[in-house]
PDB file of N, CA and C in Angstrom:
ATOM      1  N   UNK A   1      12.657  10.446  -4.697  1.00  0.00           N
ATOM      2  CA  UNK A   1      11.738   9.356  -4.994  1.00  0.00           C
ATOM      3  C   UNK A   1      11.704   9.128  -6.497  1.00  0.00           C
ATOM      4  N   UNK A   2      12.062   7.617  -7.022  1.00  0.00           N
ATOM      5  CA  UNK A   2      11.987   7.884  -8.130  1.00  0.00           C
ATOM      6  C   UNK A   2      10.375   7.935  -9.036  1.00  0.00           C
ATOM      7  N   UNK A   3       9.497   8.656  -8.782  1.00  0.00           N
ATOM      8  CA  UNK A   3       8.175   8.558  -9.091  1.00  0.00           C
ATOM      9  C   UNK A   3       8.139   8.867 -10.553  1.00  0.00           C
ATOM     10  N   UNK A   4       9.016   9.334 -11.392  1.00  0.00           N
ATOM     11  CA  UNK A   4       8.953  10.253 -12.610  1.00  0.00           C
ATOM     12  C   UNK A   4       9.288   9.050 -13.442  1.00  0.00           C
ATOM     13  N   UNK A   5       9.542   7.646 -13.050  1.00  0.00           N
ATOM     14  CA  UNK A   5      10.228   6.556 -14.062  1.00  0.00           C
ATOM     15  C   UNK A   5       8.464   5.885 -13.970  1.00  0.00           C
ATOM     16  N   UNK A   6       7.231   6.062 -13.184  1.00  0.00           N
ATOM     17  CA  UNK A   6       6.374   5.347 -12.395  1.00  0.00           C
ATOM     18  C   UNK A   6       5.169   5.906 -13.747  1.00  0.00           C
ATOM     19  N   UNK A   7       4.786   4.734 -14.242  1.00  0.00           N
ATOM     20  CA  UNK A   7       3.797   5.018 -15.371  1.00  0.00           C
ATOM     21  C   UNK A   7       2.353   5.807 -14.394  1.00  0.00           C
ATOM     22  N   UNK A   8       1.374   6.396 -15.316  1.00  0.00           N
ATOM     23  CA  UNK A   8       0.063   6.433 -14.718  1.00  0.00           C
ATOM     24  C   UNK A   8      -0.458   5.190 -13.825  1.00  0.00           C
ATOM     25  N   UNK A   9      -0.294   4.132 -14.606  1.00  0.00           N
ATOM     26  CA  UNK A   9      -1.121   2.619 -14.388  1.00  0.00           C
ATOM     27  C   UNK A   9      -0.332   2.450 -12.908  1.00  0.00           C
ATOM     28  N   UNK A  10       1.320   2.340 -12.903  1.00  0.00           N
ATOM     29  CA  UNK A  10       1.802   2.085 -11.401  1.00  0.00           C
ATOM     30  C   UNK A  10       1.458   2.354 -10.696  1.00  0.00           C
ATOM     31  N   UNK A  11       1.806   4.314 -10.566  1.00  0.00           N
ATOM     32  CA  UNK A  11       1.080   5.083  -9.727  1.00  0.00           C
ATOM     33  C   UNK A  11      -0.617   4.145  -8.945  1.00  0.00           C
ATOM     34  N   UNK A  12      -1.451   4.194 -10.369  1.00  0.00           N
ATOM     35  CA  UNK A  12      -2.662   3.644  -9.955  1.00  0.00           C
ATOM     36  C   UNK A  12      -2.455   2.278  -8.823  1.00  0.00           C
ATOM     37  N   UNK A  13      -1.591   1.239  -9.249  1.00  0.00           N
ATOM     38  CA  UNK A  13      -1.603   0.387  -8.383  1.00  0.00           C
ATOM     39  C   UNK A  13      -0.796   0.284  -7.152  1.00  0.00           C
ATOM     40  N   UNK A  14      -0.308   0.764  -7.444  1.00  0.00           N
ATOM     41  CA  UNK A  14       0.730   1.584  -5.959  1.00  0.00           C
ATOM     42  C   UNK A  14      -0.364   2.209  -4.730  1.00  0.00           C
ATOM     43  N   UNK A  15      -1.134   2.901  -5.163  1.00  0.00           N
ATOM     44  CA  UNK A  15      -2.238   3.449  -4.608  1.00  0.00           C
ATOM     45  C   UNK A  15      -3.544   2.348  -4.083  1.00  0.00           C
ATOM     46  N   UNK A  16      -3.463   1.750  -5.064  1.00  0.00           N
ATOM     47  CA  UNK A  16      -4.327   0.499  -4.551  1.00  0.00           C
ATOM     48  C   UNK A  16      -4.109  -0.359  -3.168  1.00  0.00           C
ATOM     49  N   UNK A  17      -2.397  -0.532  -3.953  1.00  0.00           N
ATOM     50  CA  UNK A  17      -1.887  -1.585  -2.705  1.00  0.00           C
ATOM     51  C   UNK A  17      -1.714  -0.857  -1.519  1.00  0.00           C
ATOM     52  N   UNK A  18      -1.679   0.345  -1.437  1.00  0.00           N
ATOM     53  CA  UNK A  18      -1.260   1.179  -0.501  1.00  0.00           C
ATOM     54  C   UNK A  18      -2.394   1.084   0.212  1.00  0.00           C
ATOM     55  N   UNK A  19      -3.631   1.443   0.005  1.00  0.00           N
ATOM     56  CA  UNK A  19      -4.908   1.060   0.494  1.00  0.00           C
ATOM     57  C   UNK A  19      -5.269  -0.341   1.454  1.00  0.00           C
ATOM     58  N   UNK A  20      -4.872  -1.622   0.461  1.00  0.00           N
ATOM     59  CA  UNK A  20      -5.642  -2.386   1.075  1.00  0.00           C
ATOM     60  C   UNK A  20      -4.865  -3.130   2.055  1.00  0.00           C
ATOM     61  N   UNK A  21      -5.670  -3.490   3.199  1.00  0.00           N
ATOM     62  CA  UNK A  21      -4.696  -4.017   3.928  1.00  0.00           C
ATOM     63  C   UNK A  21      -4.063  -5.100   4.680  1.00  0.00           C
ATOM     64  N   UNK A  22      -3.984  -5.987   3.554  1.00  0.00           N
ATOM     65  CA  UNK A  22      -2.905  -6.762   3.324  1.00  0.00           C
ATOM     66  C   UNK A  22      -1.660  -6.915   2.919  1.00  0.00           C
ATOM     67  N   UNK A  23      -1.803  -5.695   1.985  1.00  0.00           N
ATOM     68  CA  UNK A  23      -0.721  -5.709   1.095  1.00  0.00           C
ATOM     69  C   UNK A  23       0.490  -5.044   2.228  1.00  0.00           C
ATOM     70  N   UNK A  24       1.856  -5.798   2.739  1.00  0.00           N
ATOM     71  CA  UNK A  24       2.748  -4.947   3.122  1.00  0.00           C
ATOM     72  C   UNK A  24       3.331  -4.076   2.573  1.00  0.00           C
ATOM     73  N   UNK A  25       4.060  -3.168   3.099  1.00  0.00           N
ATOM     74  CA  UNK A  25       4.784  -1.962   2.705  1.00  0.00           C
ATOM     75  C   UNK A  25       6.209  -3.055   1.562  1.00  0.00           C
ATOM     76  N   UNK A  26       6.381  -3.809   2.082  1.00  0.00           N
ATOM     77  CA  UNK A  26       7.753  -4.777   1.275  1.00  0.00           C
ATOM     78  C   UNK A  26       7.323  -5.051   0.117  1.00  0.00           C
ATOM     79  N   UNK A  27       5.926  -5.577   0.009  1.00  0.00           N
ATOM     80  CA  UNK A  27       5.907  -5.955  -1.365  1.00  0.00           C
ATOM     81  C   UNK A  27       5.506  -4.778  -2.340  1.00  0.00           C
ATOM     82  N   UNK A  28       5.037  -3.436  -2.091  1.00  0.00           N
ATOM     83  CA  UNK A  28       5.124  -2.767  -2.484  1.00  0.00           C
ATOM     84  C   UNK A  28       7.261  -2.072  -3.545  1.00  0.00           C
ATOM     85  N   UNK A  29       7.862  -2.238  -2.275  1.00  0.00           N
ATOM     86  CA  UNK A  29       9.049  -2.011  -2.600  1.00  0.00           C
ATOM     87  C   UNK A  29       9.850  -2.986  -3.116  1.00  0.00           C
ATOM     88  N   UNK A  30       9.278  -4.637  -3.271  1.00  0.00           N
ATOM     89  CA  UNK A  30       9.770  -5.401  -4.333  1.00  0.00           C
ATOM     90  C   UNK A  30       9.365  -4.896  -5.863  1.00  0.00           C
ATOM     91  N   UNK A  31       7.520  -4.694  -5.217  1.00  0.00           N
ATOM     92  CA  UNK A  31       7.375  -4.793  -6.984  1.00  0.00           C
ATOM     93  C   UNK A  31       7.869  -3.229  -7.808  1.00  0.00           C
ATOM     94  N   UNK A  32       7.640  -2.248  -7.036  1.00  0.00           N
ATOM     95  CA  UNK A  32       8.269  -0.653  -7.471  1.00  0.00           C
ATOM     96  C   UNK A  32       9.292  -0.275  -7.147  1.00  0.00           C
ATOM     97  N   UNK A  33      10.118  -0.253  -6.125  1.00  0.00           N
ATOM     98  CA  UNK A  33      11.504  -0.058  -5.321  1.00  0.00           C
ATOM     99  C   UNK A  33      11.100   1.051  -5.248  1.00  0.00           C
ATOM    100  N   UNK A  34      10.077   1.109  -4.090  1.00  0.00           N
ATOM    101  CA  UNK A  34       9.774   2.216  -3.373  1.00  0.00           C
ATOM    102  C   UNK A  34       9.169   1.861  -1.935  1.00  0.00           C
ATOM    103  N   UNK A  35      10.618   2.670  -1.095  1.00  0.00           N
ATOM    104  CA  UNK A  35      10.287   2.525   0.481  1.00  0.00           C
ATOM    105  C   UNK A  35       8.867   3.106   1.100  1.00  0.00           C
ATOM    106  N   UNK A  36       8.547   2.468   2.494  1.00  0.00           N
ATOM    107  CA  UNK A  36       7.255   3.273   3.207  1.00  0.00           C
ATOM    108  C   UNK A  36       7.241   4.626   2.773  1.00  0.00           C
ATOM    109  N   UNK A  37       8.673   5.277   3.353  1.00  0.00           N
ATOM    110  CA  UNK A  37       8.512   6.514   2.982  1.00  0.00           C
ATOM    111  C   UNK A  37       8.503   7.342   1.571  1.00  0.00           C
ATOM    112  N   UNK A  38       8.758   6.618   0.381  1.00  0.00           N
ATOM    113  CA  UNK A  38       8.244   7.048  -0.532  1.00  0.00           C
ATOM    114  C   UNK A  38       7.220   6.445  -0.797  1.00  0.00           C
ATOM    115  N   UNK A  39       6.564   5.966  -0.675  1.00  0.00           N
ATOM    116  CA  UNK A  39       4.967   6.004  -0.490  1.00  0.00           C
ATOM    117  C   UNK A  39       4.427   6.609   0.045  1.00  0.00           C
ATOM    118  N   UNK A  40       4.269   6.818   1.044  1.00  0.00           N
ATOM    119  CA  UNK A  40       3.443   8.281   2.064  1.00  0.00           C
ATOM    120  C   UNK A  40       4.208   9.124   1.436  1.00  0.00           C
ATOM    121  N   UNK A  41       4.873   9.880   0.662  1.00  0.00           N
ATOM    122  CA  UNK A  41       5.123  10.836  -0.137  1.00  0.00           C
ATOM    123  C   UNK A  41       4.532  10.972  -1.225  1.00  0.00           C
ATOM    124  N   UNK A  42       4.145   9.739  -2.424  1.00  0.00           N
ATOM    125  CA  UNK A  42       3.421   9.103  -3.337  1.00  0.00           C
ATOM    126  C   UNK A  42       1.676   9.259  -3.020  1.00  0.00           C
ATOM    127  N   UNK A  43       1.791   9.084  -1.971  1.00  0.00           N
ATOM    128  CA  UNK A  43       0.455   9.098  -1.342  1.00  0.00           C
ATOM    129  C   UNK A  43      -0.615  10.581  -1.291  1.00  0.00           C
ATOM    130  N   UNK A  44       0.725  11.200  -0.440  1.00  0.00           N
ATOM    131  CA  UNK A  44       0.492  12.741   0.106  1.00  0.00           C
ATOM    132  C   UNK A  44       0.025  13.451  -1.447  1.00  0.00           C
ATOM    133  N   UNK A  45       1.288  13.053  -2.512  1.00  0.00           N
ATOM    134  CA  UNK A  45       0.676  13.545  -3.832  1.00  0.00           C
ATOM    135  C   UNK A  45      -0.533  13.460  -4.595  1.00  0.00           C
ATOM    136  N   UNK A  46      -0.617  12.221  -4.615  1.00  0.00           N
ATOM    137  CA  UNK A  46      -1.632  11.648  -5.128  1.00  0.00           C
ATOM    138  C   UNK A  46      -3.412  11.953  -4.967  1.00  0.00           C
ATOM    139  N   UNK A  47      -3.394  11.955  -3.251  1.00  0.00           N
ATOM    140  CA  UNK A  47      -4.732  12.220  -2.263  1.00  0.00           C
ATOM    141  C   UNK A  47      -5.143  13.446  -1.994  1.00  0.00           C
ATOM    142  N   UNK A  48      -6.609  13.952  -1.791  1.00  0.00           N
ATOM    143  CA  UNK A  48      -6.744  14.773  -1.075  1.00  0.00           C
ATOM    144  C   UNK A  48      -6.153  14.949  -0.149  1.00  0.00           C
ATOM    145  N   UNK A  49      -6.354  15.959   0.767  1.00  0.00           N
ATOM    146  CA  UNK A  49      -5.673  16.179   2.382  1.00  0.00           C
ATOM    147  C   UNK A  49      -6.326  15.496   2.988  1.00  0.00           C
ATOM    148  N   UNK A  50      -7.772  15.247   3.062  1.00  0.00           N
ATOM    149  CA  UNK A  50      -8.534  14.319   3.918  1.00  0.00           C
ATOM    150  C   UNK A  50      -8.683  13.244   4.129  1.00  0.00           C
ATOM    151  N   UNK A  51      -8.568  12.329   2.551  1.00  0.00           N
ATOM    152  CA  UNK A  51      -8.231  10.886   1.952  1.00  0.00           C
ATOM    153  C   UNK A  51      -7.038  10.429   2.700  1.00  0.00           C
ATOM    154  N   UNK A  52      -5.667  11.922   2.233  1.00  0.00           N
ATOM    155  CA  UNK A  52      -4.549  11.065   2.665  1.00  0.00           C
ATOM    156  C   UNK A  52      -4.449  11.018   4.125  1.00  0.00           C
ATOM    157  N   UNK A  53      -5.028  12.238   4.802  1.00  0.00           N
ATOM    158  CA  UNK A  53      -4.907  11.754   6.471  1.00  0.00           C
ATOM    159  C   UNK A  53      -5.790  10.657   6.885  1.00  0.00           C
ATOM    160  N   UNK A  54      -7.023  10.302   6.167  1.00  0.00           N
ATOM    161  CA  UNK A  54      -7.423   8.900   6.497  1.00  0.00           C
ATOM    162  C   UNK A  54      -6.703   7.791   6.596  1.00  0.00           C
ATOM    163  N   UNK A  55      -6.050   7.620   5.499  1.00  0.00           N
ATOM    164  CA  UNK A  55      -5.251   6.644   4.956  1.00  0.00           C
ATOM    165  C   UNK A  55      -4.041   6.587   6.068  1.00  0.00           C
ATOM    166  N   UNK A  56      -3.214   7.441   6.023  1.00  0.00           N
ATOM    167  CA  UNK A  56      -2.553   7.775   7.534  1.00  0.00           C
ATOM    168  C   UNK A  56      -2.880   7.036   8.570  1.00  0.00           C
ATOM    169  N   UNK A  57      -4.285   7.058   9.032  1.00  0.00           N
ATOM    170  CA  UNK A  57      -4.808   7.140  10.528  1.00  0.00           C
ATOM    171  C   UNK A  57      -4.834   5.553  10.328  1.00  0.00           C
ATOM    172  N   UNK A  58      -5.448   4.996   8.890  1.00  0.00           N
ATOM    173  CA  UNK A  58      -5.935   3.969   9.033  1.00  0.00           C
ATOM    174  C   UNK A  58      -4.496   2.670   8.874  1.00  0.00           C
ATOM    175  N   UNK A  59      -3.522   3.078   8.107  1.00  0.00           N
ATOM    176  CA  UNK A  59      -2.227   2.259   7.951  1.00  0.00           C
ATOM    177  C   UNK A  59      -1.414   2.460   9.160  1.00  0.00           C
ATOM    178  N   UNK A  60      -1.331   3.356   9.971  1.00  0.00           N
ATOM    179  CA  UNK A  60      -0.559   3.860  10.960  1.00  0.00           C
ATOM    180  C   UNK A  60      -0.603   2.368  12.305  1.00  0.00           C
ATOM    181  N   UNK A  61      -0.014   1.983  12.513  1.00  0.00           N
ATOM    182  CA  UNK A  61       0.298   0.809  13.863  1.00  0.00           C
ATOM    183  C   UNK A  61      -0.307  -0.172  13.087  1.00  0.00           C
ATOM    184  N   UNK A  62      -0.662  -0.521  11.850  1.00  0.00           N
ATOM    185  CA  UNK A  62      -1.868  -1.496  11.246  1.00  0.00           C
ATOM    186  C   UNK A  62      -0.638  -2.902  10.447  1.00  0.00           C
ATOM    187  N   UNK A  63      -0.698  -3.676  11.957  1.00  0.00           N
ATOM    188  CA  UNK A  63       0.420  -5.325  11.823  1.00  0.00           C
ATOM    189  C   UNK A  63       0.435  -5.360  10.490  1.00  0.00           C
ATOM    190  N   UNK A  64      -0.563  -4.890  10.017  1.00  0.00           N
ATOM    191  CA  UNK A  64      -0.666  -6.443   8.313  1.00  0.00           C
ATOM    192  C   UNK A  64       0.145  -5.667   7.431  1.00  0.00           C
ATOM    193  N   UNK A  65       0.678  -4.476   7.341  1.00  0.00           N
ATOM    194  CA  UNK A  65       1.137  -3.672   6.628  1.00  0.00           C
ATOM    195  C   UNK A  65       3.066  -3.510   6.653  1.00  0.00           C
ATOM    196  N   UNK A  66       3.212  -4.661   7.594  1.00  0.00           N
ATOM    197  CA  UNK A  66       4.486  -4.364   7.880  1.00  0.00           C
ATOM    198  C   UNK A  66       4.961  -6.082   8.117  1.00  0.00           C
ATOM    199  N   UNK A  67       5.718  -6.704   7.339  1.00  0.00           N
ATOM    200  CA  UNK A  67       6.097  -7.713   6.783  1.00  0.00           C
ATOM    201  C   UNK A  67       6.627  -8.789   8.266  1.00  0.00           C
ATOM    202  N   UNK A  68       7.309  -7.673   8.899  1.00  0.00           N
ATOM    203  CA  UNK A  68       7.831  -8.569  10.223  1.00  0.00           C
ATOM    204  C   UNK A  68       7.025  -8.091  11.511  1.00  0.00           C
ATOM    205  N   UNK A  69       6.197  -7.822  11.326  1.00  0.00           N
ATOM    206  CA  UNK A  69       4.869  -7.362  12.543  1.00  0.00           C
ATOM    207  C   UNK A  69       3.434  -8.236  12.192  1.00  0.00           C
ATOM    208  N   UNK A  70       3.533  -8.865  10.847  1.00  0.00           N
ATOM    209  CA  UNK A  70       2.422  -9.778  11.289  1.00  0.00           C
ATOM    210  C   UNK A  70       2.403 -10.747  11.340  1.00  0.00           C
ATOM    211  N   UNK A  71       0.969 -11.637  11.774  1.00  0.00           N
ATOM    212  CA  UNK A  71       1.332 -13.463  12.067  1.00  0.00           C
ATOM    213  C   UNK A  71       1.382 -13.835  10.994  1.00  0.00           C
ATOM    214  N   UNK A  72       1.849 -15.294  11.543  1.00  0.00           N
ATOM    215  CA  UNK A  72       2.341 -16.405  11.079  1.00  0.00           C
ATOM    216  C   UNK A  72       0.714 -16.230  10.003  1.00  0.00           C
ATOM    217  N   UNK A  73      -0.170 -16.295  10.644  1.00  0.00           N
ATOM    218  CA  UNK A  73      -1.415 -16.634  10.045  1.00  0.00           C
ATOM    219  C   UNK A  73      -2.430 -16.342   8.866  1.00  0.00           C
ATOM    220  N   UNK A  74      -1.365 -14.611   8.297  1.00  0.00           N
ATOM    221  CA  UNK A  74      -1.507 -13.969   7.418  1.00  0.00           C
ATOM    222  C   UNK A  74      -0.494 -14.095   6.122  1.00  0.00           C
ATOM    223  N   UNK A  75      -1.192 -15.105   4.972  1.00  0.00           N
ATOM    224  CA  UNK A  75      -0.040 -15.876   4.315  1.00  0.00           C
ATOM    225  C   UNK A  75      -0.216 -14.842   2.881  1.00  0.00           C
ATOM    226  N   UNK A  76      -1.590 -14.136   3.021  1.00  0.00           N
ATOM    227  CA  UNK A  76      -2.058 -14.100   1.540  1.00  0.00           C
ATOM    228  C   UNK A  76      -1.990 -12.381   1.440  1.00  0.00           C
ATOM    229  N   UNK A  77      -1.745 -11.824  -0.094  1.00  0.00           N
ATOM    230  CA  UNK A  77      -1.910 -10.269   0.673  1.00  0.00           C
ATOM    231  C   UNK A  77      -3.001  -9.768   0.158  1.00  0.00           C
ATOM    232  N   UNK A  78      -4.595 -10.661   0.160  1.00  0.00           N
ATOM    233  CA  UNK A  78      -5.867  -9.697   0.179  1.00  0.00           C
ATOM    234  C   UNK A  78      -6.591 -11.134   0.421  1.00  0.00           C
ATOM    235  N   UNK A  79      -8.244 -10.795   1.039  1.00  0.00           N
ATOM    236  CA  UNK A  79      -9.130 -11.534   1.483  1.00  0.00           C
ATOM    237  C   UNK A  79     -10.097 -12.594   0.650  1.00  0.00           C
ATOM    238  N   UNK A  80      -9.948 -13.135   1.115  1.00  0.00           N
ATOM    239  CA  UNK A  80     -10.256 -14.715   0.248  1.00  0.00           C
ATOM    240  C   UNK A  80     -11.417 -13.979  -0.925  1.00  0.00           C
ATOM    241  N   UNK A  81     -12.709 -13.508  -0.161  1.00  0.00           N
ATOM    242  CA  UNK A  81     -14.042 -13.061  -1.135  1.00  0.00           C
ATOM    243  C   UNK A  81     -13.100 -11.472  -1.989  1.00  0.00           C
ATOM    244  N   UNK A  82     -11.812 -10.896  -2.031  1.00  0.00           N
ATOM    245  CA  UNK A  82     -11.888  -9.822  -2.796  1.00  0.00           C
ATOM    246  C   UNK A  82     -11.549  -9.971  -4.058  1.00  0.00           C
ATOM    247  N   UNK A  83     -11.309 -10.734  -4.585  1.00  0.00           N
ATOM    248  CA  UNK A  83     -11.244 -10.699  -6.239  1.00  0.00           C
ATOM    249  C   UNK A  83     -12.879 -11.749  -7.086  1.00  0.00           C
ATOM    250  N   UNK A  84     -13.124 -12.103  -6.377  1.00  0.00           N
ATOM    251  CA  UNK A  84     -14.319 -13.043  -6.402  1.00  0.00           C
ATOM    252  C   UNK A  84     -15.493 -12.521  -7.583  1.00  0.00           C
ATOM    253  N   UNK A  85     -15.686 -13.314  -8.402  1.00  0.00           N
ATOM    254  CA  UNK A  85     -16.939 -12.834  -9.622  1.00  0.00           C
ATOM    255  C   UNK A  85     -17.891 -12.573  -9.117  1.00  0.00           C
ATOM    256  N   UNK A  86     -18.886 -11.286  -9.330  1.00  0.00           N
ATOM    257  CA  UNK A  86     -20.214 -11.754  -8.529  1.00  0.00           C
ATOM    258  C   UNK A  86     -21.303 -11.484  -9.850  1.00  0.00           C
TER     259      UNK A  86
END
């Protein structure tokens, strides 16, 4: 995995996107050139044991996370109110 070329800040957003879930696993590996599976490796490092088996449970079969498994209807990769000023 090339993680050792991956600044602090990447790492950080790598982790982000990895989280939320919109973001697919592809655009992750456009913007870092890093596959699913180096991410759940990235991940495993990164997380507690408990965090990362959450994270696991919760990305695991989850359509939006996988570029050719979700709809047509999902154009954007996060929810209209999440960047929003309050």
């Amino acid at each position: 995995m090339p993680a050792k070329s991956l600044t602090e800040e990447d790492i950080s957003r790598i982790v982000e996107m990895a989280w939320e879930d919109r973001t697919p696993f592809e655009a992750i590996e456009a913007n870092y050139s890093l596959k699913e599976k180096d991410v759940i490796c990235l991940m495993r490092q990164q997380l507690k044991k408990k965090r990362f088996n959450n994270w696991r449970a919760r990305v695991s079969g989850r359509k939006t996370k996988h570029t050719a498994l979700r709809s047509n209807k999902v154009t954007r990769a996060y929810c209209p109110t999440q960047y929003k000023q309050r």
